[in-house]
C-alpha atoms as a PDB file:
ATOM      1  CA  UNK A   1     134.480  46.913 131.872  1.00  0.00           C
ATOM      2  CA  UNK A   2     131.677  45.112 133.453  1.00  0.00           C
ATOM      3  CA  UNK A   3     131.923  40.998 134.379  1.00  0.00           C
ATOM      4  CA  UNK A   4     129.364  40.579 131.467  1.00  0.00           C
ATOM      5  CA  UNK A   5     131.490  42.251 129.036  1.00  0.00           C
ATOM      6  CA  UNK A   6     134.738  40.863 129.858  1.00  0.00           C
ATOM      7  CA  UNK A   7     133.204  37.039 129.585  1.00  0.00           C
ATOM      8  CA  UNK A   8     132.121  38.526 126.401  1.00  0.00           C
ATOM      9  CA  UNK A   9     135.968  39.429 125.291  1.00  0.00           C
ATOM     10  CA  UNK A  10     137.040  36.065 126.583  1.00  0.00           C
ATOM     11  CA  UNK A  11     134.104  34.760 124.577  1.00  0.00           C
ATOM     12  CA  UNK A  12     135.681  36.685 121.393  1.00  0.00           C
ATOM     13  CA  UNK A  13     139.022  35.092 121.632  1.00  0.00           C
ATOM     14  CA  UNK A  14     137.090  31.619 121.834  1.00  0.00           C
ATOM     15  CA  UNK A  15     135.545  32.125 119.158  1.00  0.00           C
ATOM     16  CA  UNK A  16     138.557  33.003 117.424  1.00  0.00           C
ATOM     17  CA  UNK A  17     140.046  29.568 118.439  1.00  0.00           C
ATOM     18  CA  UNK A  18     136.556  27.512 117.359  1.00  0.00           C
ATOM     19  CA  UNK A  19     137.444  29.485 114.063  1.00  0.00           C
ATOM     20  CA  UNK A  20     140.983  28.442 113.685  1.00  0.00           C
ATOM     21  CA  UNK A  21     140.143  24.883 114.647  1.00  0.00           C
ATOM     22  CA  UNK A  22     137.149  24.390 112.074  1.00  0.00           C
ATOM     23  CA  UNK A  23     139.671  25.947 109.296  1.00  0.00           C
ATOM     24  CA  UNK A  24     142.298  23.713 110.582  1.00  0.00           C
ATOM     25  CA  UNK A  25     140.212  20.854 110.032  1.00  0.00           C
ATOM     26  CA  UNK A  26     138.574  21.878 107.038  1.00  0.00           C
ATOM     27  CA  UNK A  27     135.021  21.869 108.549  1.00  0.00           C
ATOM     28  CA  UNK A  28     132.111  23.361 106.374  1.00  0.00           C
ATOM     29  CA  UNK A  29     129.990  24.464 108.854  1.00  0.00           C
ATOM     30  CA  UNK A  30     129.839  27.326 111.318  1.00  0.00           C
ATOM     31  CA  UNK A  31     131.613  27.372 114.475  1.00  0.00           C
ATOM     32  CA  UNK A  32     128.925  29.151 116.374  1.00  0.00           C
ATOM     33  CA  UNK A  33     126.003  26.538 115.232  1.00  0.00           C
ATOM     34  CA  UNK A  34     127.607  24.114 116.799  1.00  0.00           C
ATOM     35  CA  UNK A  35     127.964  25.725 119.944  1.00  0.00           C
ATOM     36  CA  UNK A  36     124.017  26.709 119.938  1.00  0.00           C
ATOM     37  CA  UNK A  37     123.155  23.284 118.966  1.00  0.00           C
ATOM     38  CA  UNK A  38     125.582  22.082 122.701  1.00  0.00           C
ATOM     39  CA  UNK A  39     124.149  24.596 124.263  1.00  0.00           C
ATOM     40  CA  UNK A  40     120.350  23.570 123.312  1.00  0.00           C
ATOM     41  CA  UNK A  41     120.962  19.851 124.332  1.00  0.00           C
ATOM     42  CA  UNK A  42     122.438  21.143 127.515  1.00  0.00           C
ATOM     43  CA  UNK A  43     119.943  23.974 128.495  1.00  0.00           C
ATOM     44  CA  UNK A  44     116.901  21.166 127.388  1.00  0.00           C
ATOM     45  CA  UNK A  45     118.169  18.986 130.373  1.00  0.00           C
ATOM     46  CA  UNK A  46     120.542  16.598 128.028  1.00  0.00           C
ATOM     47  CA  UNK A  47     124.204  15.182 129.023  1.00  0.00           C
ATOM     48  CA  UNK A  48     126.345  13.791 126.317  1.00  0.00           C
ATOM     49  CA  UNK A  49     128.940  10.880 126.362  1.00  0.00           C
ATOM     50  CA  UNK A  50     132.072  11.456 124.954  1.00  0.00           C
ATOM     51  CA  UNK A  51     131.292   9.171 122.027  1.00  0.00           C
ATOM     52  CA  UNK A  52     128.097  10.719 121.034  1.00  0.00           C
ATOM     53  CA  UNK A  53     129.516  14.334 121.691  1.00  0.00           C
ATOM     54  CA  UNK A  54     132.756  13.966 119.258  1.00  0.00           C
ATOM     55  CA  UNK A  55     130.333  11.889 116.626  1.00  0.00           C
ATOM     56  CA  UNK A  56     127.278  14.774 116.829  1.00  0.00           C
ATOM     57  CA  UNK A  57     130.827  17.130 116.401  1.00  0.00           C
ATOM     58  CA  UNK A  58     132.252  15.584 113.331  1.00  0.00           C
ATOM     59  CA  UNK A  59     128.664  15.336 111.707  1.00  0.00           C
ATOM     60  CA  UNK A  60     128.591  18.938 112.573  1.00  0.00           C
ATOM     61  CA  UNK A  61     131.845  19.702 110.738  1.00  0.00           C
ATOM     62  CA  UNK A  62     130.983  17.315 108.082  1.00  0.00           C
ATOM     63  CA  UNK A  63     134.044  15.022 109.100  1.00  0.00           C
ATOM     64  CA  UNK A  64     134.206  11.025 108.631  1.00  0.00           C
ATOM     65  CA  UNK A  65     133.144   9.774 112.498  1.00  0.00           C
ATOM     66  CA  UNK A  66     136.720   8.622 112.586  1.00  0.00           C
ATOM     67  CA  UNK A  67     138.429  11.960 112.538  1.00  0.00           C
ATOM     68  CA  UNK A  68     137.521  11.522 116.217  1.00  0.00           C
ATOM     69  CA  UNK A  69     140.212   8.927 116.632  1.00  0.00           C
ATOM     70  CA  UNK A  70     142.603  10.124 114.850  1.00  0.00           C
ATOM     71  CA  UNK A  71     142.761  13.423 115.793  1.00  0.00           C
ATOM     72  CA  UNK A  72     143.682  13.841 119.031  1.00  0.00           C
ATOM     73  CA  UNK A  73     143.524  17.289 119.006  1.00  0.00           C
ATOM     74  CA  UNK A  74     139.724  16.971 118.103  1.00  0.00           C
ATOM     75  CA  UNK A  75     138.977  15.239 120.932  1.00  0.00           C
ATOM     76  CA  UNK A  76     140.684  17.197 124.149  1.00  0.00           C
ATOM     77  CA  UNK A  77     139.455  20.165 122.183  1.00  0.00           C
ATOM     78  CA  UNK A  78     135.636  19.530 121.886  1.00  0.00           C
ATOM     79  CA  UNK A  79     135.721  17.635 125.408  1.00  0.00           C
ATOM     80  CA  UNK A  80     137.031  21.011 126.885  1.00  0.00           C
ATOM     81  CA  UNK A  81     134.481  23.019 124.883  1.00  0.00           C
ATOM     82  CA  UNK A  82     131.510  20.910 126.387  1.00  0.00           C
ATOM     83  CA  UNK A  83     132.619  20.773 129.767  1.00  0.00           C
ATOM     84  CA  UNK A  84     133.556  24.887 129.519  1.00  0.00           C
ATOM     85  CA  UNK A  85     129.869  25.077 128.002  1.00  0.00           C
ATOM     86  CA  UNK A  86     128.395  23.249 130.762  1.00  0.00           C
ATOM     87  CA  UNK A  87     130.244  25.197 133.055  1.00  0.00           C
ATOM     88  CA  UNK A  88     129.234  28.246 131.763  1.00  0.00           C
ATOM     89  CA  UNK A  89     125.646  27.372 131.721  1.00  0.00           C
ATOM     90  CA  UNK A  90     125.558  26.122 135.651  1.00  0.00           C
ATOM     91  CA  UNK A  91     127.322  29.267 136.788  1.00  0.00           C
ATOM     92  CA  UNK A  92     125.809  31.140 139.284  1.00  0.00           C
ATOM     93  CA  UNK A  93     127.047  34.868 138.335  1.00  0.00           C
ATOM     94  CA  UNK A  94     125.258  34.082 134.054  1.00  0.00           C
ATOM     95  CA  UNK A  95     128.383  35.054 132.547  1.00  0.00           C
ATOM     96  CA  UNK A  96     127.055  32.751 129.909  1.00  0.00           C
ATOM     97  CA  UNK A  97     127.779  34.277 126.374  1.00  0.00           C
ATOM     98  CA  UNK A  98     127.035  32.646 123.036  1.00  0.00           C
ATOM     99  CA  UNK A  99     129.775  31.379 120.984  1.00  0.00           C
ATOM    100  CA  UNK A 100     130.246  34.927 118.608  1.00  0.00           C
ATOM    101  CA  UNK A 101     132.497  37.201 116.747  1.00  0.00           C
ATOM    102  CA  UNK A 102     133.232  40.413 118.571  1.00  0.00           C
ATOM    103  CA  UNK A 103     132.642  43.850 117.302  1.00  0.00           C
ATOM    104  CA  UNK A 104     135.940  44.019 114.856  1.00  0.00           C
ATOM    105  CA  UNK A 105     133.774  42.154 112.874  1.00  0.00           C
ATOM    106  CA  UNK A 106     131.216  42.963 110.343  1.00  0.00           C
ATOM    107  CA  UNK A 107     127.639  43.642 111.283  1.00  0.00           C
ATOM    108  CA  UNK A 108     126.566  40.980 108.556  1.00  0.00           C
ATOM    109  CA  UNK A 109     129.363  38.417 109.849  1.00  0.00           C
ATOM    110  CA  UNK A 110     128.271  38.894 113.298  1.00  0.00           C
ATOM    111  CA  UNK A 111     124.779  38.627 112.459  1.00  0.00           C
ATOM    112  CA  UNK A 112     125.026  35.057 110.351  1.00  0.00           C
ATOM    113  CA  UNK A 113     126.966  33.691 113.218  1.00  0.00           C
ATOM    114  CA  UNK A 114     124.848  34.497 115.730  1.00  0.00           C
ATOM    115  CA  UNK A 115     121.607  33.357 113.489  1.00  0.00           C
ATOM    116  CA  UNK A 116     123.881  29.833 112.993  1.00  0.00           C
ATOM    117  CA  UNK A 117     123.743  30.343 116.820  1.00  0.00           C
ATOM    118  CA  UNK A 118     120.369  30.254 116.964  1.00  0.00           C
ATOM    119  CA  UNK A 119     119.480  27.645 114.445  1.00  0.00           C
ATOM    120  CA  UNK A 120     121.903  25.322 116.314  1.00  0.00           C
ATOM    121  CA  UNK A 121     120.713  25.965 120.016  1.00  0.00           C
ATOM    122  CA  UNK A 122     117.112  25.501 118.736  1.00  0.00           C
ATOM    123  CA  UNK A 123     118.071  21.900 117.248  1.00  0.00           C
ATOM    124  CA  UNK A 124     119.938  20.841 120.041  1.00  0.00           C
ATOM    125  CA  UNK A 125     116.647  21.958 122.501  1.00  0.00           C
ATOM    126  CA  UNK A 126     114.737  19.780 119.998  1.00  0.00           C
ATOM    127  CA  UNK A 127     116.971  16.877 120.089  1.00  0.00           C
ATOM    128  CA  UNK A 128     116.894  16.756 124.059  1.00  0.00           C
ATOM    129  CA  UNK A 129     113.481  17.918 124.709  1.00  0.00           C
ATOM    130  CA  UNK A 130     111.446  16.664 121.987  1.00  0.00           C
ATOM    131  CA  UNK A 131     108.028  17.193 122.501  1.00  0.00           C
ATOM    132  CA  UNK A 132     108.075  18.354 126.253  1.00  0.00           C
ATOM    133  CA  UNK A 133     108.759  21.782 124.713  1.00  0.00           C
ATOM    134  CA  UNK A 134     105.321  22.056 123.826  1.00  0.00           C
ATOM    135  CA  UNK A 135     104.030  21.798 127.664  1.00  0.00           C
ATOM    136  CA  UNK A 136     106.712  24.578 129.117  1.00  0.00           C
ATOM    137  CA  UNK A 137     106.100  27.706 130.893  1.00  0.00           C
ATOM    138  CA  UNK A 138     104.635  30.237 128.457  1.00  0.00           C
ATOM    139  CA  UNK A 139     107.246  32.218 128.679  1.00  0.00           C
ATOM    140  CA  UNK A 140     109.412  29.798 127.478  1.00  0.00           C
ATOM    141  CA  UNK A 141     107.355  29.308 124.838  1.00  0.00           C
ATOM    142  CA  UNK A 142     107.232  32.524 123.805  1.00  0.00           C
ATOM    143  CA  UNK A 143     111.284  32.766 123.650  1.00  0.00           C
ATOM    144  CA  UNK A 144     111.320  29.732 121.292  1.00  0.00           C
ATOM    145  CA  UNK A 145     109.141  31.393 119.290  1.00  0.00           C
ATOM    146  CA  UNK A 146     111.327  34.934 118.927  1.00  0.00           C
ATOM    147  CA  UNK A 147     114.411  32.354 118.881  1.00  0.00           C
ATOM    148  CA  UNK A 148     112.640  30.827 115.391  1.00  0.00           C
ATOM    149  CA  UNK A 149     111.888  34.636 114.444  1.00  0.00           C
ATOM    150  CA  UNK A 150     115.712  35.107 115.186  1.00  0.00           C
ATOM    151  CA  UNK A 151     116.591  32.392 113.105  1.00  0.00           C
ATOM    152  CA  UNK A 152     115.105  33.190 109.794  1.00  0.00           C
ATOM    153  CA  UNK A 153     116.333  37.148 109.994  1.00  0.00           C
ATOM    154  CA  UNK A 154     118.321  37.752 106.688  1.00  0.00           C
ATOM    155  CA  UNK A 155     121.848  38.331 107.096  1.00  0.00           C
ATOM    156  CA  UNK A 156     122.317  41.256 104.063  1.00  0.00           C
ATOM    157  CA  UNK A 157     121.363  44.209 106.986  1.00  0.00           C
ATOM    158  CA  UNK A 158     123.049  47.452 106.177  1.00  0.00           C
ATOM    159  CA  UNK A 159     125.590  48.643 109.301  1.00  0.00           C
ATOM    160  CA  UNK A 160     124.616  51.539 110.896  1.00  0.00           C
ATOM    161  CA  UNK A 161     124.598  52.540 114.870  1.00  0.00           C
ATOM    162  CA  UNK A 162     120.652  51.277 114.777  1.00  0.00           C
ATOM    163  CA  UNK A 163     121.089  47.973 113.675  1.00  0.00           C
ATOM    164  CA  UNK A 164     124.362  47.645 115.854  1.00  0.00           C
ATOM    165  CA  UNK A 165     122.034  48.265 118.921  1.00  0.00           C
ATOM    166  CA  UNK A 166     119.660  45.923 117.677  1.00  0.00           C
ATOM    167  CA  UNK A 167     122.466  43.229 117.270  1.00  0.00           C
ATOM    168  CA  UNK A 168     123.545  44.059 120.709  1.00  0.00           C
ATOM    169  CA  UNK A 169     119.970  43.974 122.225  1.00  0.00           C
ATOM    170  CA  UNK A 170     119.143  40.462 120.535  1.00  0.00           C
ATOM    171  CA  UNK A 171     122.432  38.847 121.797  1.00  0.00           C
ATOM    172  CA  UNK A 172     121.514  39.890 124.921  1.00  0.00           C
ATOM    173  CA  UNK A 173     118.197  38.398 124.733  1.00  0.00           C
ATOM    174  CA  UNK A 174     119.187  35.263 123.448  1.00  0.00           C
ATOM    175  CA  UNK A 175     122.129  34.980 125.926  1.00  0.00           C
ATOM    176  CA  UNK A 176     119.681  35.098 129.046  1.00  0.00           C
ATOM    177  CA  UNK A 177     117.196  32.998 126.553  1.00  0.00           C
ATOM    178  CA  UNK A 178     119.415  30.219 126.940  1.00  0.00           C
ATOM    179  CA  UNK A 179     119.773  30.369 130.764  1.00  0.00           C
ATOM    180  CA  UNK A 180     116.095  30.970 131.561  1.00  0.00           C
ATOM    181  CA  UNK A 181     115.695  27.592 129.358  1.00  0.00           C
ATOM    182  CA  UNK A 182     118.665  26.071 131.338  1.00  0.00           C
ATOM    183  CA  UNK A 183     116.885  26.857 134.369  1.00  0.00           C
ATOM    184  CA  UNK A 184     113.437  25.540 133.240  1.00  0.00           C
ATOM    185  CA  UNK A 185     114.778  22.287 132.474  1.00  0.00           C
ATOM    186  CA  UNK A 186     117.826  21.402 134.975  1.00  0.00           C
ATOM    187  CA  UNK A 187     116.995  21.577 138.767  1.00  0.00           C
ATOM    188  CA  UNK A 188     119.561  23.199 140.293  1.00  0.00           C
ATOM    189  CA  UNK A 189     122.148  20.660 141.928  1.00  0.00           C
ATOM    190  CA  UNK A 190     122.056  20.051 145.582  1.00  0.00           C
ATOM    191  CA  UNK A 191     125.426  21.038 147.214  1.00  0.00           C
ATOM    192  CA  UNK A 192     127.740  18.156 148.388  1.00  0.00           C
ATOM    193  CA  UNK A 193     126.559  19.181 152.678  1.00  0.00           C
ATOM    194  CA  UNK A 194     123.027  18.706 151.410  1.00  0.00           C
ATOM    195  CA  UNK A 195     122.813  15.793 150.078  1.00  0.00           C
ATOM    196  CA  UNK A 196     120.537  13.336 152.009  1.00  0.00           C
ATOM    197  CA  UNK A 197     123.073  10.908 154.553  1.00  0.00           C
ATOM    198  CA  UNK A 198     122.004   7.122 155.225  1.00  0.00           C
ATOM    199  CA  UNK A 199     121.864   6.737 158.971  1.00  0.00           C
END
């Protein structure tokens, strides 16, 4: 099993938990568009207070702003998921993975969660970067575009081993997608030893 593939198993079982907790909590919407839509305000240069983070979360999961009070569990949950995101997204070895379902799943499940993925990270990149997504790299450009593409795909595709490669092939795409729009739009942190010293 290769590093990429075993952050994508650990990636399975967190989905799994995202799952739980949005049953748990009743939430209508789907776990893995809220991750895209963190993931798009964090690749398009954005950091989030805690208060705006758990308030952008319970509009998310269609929850009265207060559940973020009164649920504790909301809160150290979703914290943990933004900093783990964050994490994720700085690393240097891009064991990155979207927020998905793993293969026990089916190919249409798989599919709608990873165009609610999509759908959320592009929102999130539009929240943060606004118009300033119009004068990136072409390149970047270009992925936005496929990501829209991506987005609109209908879920009703019939499972067979092609279309299981194809799922495979656009997660992968979409994976380093995100990072090579992390990269574009967050300079890369100077270590602590670098930093300039007053003399």
């Amino acid at each position: 099993m290769s590093e990429t593939d075993t952050a994508g198993a650990a990636y399975a079982v967190e989905f799994e938990r995202w799952a739980n907790f949005f049953t748990a909590h009743k939430a209508f919407s789907h776990p893995s568009e809220l991750h895209g839509a963190l993931c798009g305000r964090l690749a398009a240069g954005s950091r989030i207070e805690e208060d705006e983070w758990l308030a952008m979360v319970c509009e998310h999961m269609g929850l009265p702003e207060s559940a973020a009070g009164e649920a504790d569990d909301l809160s150290v949950f979703m914290n943990e998921a933004y900093e783990k995101a964050l994490a994720f997204l700085k690393s240097a070895d891009m064991s990155f993975h979207p927020l998905l379902p793993d293969d026990d799943y089916a190919l249409d499940q798989r599919l709608e969660a990873l165009v609610a993925w999509v759908r959320g990270f592009l929102e999130g990149m539009a929240l943060s970067a606004g118009e300033s997504l119009g004068e990136a790299p072409e390149e970047i450009r270009e992925l936005i575009g496929d990501m829209v593409a991506i987005s609109q795909v209908s879920e009703d595709q019939e499972s067979d081993q092609e279309s299981e490669q194809q799922l495979v092939e656009i997660t992968e795409y979409i994976r380093l997608g995100a990072l090579a729009v992390f990269t574009e739009f967050n300079p890369p942190e100077k270590p602590a030893s670098q930093a300039p010293t007053l003399h």
